[in-house]
N, C-alpha and C. Protein backbone atom coordinates (compact mmCIF):
# COMPACT_ATOMS: atom_id res chain seq x y z
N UNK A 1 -6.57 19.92 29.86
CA UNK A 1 -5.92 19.04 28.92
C UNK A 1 -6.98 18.23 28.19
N UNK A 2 -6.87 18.31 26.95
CA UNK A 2 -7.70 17.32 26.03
C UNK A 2 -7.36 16.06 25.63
N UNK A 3 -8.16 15.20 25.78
CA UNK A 3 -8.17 13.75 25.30
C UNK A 3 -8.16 13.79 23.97
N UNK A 4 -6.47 13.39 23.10
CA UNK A 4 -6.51 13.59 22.09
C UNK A 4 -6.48 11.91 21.08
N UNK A 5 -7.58 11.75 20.41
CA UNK A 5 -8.03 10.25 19.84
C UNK A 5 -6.65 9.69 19.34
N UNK A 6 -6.06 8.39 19.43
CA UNK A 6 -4.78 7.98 18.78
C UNK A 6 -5.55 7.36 17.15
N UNK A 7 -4.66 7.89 16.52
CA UNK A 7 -4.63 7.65 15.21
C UNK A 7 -4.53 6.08 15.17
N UNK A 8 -5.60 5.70 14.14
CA UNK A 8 -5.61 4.20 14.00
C UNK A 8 -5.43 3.65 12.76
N UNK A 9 -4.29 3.28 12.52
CA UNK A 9 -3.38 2.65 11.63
C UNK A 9 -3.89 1.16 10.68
N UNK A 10 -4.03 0.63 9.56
CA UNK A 10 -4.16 -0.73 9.28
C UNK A 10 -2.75 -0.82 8.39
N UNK A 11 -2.32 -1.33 8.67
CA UNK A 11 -1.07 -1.28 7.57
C UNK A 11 -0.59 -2.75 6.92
N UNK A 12 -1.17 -3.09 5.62
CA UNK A 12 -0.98 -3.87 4.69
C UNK A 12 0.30 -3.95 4.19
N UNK A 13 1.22 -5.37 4.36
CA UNK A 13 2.68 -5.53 4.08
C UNK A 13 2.87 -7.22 3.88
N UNK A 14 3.48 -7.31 3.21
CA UNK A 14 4.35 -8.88 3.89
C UNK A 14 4.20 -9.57 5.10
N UNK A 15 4.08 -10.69 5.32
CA UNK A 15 3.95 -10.46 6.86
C UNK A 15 5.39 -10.54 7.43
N UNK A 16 5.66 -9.83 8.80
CA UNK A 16 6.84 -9.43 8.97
C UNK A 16 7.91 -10.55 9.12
N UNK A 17 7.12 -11.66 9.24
CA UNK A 17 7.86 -13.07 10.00
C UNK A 17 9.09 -13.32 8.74
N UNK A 18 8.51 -12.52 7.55
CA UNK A 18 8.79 -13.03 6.25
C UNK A 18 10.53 -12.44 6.00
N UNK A 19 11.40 -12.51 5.29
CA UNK A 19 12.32 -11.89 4.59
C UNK A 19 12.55 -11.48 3.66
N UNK A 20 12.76 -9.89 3.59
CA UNK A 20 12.66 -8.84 2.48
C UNK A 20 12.33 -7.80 2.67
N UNK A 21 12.68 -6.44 2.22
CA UNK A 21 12.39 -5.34 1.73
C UNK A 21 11.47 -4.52 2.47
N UNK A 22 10.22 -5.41 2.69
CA UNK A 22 8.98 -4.39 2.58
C UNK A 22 8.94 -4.65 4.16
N UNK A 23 9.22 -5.83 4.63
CA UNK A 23 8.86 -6.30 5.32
C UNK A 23 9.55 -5.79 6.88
N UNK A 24 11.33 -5.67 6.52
CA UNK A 24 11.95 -5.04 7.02
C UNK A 24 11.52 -3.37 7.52
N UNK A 25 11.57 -3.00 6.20
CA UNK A 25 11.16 -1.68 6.66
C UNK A 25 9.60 -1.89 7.34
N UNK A 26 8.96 -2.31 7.42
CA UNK A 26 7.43 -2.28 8.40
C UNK A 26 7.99 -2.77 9.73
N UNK A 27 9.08 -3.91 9.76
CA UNK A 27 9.83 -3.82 11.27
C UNK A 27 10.33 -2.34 11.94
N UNK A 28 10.88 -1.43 11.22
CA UNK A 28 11.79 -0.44 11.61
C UNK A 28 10.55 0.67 11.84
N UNK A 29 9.28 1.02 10.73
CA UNK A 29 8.76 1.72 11.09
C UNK A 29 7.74 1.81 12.45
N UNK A 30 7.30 0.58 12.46
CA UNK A 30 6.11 0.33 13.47
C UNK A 30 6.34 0.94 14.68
N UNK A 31 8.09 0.45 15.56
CA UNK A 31 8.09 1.32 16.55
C UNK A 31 7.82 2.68 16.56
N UNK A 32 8.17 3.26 15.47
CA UNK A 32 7.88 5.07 15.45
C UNK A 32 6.19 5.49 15.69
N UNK A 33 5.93 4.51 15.59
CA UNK A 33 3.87 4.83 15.82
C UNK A 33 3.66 4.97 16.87
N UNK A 34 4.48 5.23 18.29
CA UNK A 34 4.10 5.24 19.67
C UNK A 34 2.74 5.71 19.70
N UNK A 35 2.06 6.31 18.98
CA UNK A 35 0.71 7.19 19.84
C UNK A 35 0.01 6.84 18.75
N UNK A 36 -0.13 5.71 18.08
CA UNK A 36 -0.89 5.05 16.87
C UNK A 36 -1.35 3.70 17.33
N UNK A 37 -2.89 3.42 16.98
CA UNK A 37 -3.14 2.15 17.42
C UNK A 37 -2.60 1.51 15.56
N UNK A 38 -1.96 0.68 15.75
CA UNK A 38 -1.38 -0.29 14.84
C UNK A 38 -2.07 -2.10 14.64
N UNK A 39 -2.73 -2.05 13.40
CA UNK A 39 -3.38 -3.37 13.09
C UNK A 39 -2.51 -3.75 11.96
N UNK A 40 -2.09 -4.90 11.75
CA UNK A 40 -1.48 -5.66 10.06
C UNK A 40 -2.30 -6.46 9.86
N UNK A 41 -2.02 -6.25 8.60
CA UNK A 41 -2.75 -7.23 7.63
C UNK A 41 -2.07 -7.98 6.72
N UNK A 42 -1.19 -9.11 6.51
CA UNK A 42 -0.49 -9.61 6.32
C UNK A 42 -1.13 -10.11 4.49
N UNK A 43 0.15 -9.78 3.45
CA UNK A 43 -0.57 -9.93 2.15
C UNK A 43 0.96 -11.06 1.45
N UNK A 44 0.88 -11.69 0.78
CA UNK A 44 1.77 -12.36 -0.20
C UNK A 44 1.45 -13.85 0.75
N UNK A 45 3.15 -14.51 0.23
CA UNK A 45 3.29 -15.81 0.78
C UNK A 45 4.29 -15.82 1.85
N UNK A 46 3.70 -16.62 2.72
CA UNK A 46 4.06 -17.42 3.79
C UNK A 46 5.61 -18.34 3.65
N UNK A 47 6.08 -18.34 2.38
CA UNK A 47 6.94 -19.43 2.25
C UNK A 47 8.15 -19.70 3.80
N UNK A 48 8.25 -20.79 3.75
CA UNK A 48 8.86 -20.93 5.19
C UNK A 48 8.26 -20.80 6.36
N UNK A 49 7.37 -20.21 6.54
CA UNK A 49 6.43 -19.65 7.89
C UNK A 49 5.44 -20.80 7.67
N UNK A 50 4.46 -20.94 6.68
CA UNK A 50 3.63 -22.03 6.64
C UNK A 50 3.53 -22.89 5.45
N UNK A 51 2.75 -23.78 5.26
CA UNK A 51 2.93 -23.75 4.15
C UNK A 51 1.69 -24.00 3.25
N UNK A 52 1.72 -23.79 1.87
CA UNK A 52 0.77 -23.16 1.45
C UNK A 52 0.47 -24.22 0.09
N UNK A 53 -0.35 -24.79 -0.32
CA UNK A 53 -0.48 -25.12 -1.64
C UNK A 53 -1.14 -24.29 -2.77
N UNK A 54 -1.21 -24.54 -4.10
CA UNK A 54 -2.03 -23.45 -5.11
C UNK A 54 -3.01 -23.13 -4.41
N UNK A 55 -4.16 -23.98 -4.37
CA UNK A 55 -5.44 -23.66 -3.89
C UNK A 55 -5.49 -22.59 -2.50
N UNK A 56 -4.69 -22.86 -1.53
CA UNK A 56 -4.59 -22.25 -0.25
C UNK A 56 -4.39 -20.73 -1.26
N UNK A 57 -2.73 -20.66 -2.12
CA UNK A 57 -2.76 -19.63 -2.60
C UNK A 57 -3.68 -18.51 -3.03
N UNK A 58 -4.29 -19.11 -4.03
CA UNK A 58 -5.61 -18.09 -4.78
C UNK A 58 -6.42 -17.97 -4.02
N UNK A 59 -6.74 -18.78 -2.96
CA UNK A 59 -7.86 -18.68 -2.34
C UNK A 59 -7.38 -17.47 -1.48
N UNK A 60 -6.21 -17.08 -0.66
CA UNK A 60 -5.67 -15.92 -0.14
C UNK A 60 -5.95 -14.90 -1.13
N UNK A 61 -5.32 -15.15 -1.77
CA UNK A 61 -4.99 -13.79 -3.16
C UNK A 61 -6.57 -13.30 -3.53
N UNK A 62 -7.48 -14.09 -3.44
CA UNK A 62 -9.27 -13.94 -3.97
C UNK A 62 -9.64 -13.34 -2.67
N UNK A 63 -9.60 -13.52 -1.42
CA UNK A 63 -10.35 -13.31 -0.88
C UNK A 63 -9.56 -12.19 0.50
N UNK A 64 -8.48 -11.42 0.18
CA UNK A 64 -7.78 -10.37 0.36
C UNK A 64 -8.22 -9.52 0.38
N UNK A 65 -8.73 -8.54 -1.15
CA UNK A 65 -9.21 -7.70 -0.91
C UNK A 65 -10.55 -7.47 0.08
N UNK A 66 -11.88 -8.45 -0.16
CA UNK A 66 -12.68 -8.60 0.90
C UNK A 66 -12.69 -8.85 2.03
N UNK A 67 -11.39 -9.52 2.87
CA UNK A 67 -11.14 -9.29 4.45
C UNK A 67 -10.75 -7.83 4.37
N UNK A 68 -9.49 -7.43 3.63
CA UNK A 68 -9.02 -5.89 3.36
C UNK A 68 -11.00 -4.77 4.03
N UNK A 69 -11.08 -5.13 2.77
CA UNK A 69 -12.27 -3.87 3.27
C UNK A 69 -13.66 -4.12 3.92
N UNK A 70 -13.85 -5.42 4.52
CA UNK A 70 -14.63 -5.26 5.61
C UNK A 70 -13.93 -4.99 7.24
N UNK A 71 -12.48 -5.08 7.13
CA UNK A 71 -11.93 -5.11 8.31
C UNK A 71 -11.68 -3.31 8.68
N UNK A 72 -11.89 -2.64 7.66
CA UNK A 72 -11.42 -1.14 7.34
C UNK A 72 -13.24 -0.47 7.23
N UNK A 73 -14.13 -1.29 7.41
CA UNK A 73 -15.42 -0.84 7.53
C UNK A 73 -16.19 -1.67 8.83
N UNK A 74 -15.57 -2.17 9.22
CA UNK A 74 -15.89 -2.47 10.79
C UNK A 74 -14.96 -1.48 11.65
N UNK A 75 -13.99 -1.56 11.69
CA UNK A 75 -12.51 -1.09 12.23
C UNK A 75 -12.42 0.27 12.65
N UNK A 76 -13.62 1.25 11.30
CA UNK A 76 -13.35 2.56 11.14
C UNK A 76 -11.66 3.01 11.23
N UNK A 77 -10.84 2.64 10.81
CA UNK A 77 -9.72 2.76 10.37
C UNK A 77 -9.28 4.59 10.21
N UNK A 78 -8.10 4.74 10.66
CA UNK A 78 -8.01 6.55 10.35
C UNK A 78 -7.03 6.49 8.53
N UNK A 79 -6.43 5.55 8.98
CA UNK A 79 -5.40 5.59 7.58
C UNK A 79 -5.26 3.57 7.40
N UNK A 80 -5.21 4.09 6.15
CA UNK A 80 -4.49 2.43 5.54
C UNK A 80 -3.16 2.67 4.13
N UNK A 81 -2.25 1.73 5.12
CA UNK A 81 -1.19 2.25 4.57
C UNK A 81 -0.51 0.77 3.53
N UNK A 82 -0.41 1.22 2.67
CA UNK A 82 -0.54 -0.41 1.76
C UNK A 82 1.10 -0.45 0.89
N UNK A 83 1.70 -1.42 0.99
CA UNK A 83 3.08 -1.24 0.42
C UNK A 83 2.99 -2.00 -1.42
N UNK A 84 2.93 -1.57 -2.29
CA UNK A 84 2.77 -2.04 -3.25
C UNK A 84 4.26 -1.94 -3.69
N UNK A 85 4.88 -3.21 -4.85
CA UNK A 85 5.84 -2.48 -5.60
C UNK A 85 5.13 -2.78 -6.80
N UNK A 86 5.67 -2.23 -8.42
CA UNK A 86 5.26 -2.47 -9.46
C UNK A 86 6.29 -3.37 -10.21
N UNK A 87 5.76 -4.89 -8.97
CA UNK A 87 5.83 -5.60 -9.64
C UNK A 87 4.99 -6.62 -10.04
N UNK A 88 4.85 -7.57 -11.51
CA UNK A 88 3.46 -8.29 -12.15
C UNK A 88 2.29 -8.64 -10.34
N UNK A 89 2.70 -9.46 -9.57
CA UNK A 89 2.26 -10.16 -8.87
C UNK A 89 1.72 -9.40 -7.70
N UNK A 90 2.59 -8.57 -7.06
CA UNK A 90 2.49 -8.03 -6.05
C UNK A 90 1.28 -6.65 -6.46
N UNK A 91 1.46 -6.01 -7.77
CA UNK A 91 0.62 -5.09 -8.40
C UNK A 91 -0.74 -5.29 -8.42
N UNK A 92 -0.74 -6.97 -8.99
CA UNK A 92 -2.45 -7.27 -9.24
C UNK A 92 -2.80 -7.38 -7.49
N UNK A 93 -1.90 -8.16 -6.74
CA UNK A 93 -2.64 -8.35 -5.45
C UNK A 93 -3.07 -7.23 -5.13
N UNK A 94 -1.88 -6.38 -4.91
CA UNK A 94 -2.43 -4.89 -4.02
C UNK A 94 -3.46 -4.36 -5.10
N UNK A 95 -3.30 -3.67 -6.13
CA UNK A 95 -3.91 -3.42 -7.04
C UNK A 95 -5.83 -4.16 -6.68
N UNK A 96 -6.27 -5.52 -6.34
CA UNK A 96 -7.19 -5.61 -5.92
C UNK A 96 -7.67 -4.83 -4.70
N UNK A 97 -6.62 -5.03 -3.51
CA UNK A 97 -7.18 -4.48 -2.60
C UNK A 97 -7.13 -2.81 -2.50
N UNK A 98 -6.69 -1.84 -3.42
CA UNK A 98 -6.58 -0.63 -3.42
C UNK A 98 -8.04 -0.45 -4.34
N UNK A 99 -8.50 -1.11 -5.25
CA UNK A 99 -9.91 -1.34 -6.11
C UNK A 99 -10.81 -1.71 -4.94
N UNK A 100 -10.60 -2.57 -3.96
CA UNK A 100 -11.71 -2.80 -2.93
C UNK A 100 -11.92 -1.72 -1.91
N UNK A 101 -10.82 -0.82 -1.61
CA UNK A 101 -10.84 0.18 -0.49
C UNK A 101 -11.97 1.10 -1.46
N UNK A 102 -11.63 1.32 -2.86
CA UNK A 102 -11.75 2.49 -3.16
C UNK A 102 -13.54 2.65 -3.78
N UNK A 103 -13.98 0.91 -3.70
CA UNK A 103 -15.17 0.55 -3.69
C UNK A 103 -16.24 1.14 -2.64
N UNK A 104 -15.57 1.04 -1.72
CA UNK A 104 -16.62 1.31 -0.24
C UNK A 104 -15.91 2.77 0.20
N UNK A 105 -15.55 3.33 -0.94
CA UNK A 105 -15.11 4.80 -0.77
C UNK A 105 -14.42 5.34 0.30
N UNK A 106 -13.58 4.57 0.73
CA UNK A 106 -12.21 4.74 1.67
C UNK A 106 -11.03 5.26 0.89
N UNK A 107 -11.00 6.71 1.60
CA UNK A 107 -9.82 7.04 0.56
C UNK A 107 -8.78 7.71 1.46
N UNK A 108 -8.55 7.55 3.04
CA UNK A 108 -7.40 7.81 3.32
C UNK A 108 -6.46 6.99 2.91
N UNK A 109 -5.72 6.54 2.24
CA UNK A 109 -5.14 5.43 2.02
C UNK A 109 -3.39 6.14 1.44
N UNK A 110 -2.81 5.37 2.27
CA UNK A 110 -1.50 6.12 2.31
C UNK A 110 -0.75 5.06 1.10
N UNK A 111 0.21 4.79 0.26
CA UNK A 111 0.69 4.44 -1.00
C UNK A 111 2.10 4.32 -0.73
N UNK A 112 2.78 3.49 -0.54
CA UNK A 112 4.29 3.70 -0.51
C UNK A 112 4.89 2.59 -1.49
N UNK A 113 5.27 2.93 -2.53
CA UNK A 113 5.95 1.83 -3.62
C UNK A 113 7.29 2.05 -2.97
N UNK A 114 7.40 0.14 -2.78
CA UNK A 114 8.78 -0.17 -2.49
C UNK A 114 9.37 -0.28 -3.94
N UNK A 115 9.22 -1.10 -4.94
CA UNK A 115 9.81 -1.40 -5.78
C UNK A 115 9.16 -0.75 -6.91
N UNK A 116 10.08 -0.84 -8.19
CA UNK A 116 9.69 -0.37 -9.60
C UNK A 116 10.34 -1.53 -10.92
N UNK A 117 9.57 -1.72 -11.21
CA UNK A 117 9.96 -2.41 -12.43
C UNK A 117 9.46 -1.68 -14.18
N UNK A 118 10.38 -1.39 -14.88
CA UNK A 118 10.76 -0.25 -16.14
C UNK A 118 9.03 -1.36 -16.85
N UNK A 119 9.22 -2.58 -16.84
CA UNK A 119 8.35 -3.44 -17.82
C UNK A 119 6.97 -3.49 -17.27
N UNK A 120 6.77 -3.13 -16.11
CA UNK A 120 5.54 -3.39 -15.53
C UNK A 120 5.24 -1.95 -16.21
N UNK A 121 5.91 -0.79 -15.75
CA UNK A 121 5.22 0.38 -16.26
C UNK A 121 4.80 0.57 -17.93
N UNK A 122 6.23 0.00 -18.33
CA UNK A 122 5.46 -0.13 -19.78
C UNK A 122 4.46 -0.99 -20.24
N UNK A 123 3.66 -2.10 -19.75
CA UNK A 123 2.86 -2.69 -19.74
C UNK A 123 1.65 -1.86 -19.19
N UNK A 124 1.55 -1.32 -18.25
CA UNK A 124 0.42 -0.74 -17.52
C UNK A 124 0.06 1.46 -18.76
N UNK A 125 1.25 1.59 -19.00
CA UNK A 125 0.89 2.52 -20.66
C UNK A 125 0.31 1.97 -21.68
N UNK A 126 0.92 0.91 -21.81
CA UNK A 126 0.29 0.70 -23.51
C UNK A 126 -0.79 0.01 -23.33
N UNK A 127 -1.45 -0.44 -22.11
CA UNK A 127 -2.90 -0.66 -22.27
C UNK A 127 -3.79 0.22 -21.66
N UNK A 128 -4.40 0.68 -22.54
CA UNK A 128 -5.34 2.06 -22.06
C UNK A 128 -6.36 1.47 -20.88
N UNK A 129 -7.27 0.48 -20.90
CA UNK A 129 -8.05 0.11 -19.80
C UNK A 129 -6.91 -0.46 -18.73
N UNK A 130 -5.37 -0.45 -18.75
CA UNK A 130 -5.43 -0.92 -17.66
C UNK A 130 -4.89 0.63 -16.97
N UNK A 131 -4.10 1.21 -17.81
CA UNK A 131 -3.69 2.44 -17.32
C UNK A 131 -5.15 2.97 -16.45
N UNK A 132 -5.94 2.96 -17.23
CA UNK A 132 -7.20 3.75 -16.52
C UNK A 132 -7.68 3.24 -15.04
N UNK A 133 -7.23 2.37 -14.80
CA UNK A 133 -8.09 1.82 -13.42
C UNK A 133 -6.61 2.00 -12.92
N UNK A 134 -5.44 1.95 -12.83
CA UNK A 134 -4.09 2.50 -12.49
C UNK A 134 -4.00 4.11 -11.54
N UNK A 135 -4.24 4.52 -13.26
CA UNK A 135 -4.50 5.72 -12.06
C UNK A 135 -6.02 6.17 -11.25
N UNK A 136 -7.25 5.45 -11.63
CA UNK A 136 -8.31 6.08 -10.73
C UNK A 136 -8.34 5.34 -9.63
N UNK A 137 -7.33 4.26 -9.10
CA UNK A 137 -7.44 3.62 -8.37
C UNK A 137 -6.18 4.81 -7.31
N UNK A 138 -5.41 5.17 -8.21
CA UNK A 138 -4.30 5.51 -7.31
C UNK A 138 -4.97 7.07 -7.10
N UNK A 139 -5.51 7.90 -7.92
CA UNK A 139 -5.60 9.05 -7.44
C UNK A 139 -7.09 9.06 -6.49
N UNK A 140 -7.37 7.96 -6.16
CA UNK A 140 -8.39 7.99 -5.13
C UNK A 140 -7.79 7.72 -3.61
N UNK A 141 -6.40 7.47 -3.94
CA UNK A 141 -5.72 7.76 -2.52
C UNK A 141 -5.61 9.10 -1.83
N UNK A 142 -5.39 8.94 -0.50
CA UNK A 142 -4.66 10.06 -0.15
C UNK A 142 -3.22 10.95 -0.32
N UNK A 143 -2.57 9.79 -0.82
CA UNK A 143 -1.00 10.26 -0.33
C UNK A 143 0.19 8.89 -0.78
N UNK A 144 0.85 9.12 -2.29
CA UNK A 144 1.81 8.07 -2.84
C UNK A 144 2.87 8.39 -2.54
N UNK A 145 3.95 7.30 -1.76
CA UNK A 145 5.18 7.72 -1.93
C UNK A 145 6.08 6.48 -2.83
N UNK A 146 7.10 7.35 -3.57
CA UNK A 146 7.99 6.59 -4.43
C UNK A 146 9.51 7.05 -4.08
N UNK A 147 10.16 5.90 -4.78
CA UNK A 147 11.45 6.16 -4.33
C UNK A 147 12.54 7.01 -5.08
N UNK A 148 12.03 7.68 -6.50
CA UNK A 148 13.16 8.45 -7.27
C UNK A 148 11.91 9.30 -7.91
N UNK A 149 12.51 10.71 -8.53
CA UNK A 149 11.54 11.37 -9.33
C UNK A 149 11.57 10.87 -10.41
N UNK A 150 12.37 9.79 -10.90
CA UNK A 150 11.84 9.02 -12.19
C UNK A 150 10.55 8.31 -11.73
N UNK A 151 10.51 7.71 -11.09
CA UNK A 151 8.85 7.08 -10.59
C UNK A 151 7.81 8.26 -10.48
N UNK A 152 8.12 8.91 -9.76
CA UNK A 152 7.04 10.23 -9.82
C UNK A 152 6.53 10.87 -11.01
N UNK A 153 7.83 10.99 -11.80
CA UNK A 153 7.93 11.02 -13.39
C UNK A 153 6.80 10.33 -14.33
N UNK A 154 6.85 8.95 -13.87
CA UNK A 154 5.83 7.89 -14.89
C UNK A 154 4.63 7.97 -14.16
N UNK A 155 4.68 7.97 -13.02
CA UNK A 155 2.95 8.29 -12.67
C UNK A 155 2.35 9.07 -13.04
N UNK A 156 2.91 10.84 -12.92
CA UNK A 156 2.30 11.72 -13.50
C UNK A 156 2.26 11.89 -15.06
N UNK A 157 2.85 10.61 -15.79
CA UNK A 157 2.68 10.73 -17.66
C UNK A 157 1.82 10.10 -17.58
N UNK A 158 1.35 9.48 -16.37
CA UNK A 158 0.03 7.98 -16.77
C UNK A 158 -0.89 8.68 -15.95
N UNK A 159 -1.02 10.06 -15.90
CA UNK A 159 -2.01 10.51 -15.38
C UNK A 159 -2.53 10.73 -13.65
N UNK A 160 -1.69 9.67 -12.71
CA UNK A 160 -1.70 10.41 -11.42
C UNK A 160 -1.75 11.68 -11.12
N UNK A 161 -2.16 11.96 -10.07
CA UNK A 161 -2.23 13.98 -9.61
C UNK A 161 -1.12 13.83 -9.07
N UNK A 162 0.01 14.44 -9.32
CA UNK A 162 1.09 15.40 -8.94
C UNK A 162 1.37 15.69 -7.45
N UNK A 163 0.13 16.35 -7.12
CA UNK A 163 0.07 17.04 -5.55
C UNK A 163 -0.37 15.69 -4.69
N UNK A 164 -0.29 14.53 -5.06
CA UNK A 164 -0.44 13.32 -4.41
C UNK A 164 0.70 12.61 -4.03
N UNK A 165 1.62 12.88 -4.81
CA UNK A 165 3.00 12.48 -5.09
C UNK A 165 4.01 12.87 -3.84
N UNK A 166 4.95 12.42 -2.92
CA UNK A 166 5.87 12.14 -2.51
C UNK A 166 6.86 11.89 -3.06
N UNK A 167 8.26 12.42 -3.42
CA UNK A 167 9.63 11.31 -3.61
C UNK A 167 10.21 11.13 -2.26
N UNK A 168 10.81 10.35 -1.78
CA UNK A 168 11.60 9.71 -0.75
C UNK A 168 12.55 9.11 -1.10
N UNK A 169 13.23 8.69 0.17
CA UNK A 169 14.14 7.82 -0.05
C UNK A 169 14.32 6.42 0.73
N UNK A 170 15.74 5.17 0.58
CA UNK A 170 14.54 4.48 0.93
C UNK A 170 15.37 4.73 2.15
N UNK A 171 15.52 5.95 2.91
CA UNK A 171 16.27 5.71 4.08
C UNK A 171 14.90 6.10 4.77
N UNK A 172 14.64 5.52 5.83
CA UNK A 172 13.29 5.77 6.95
C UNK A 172 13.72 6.58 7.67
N UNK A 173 12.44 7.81 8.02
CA UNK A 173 11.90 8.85 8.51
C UNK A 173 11.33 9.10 9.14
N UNK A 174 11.27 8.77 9.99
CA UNK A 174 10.25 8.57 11.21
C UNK A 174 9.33 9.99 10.97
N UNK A 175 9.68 10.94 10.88
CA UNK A 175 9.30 12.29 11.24
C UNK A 175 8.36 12.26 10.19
N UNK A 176 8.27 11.55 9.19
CA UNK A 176 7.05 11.62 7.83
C UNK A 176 5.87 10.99 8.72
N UNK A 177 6.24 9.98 9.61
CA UNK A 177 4.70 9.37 10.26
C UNK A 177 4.01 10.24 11.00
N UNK A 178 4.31 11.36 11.36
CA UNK A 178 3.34 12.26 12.31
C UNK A 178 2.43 12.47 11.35
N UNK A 179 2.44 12.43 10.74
CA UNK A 179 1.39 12.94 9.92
C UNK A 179 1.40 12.70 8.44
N UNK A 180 0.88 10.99 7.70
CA UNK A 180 1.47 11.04 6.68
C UNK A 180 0.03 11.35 5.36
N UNK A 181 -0.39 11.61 5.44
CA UNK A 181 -1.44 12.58 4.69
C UNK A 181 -1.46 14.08 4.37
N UNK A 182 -0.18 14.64 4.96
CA UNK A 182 -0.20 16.07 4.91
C UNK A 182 1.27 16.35 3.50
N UNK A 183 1.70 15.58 4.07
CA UNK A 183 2.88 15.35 2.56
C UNK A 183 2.74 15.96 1.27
């Protein structure tokens, strides 16, 4: 019998204490990781949990991506799994730290858009430099999942690779975590 290495997880979300969406579903999935070492990294606001003034704010939001990728270059990390939606706020945050992974050339990086917003995408087309770091940020992942083939749709007009692409749904699957790079 072989000693087989457990897959080691960082998974960037809300922090769970929080209420909402992303956060929920990272409750429901985590148990399914039985044979995964599991680290979070907790990204947005605290509201209710602590509390936070501007300064505390930006100073999180600035200095995110750089805990993000020294903790994923100490860590040796197998996958980092980052929940972005496209929306203004949540985009630029993650959006930094998917630019910082992809700095120190970490590119297992698993992609799951919770949300979509019609205005963010049209904002992120009609500006050519931002589209461009959009998609070289995203096709330096491993593996995007979205929630309708209309989303899959606008990534691949803005230039994402195709064969990177996932549609899902948002019902959870445990059976996608065995292996979510092979998708």
């Amino acid at each position: 019998m072989t000693d087989q290495k457990r897959l080691s997880v960082l998974i960037i979300s809300p922090d769970p204490r929080t209420r909402g969406g992303v956060s929920e579903f990272i409750k429901m999935m985590v148990p399914h990781l039985q044979s995964t070492d599991v680290t979070h990294f907790a990204v947005g606001s605290t509201e209710g949990i602590e509390p936070e003034n501007s300064l505390k704010t930006v100073w999180r939001l600035m200095t995110a991506p750089f805990r993000v990728a020294s903790l994923v270059r100490h860590k040796h990390f197998d996958v980092v799994h980052i929940n972005p939606s496209l929306e203004p706020k949540p985009l630029l945050r993650d959006g930094m730290i998917l630019v910082a992974l992809r700095a120190i050339k970490f590119r297992r990086v698993f992609v799951y858009f919770h949300g979509w917003r019609v205005t963010s995408e049209a904002c992120i087309r009609a500006i050519p430099p931002l589209r461009w770091v959009f998609t070289w940020v995203l096709n330096g992942t491993a593996s995007i999942m979205v929630l309708a083939p209309e989303f899959e749709d606008a990534l691949v007009g803005m230039g994402v690779r195709a064969d990177k692409i996932v549609v899902t749904s948002t019902m959870f699957d445990g059976a996608y975590l065995e292996n979510p790079l092979t998708a």
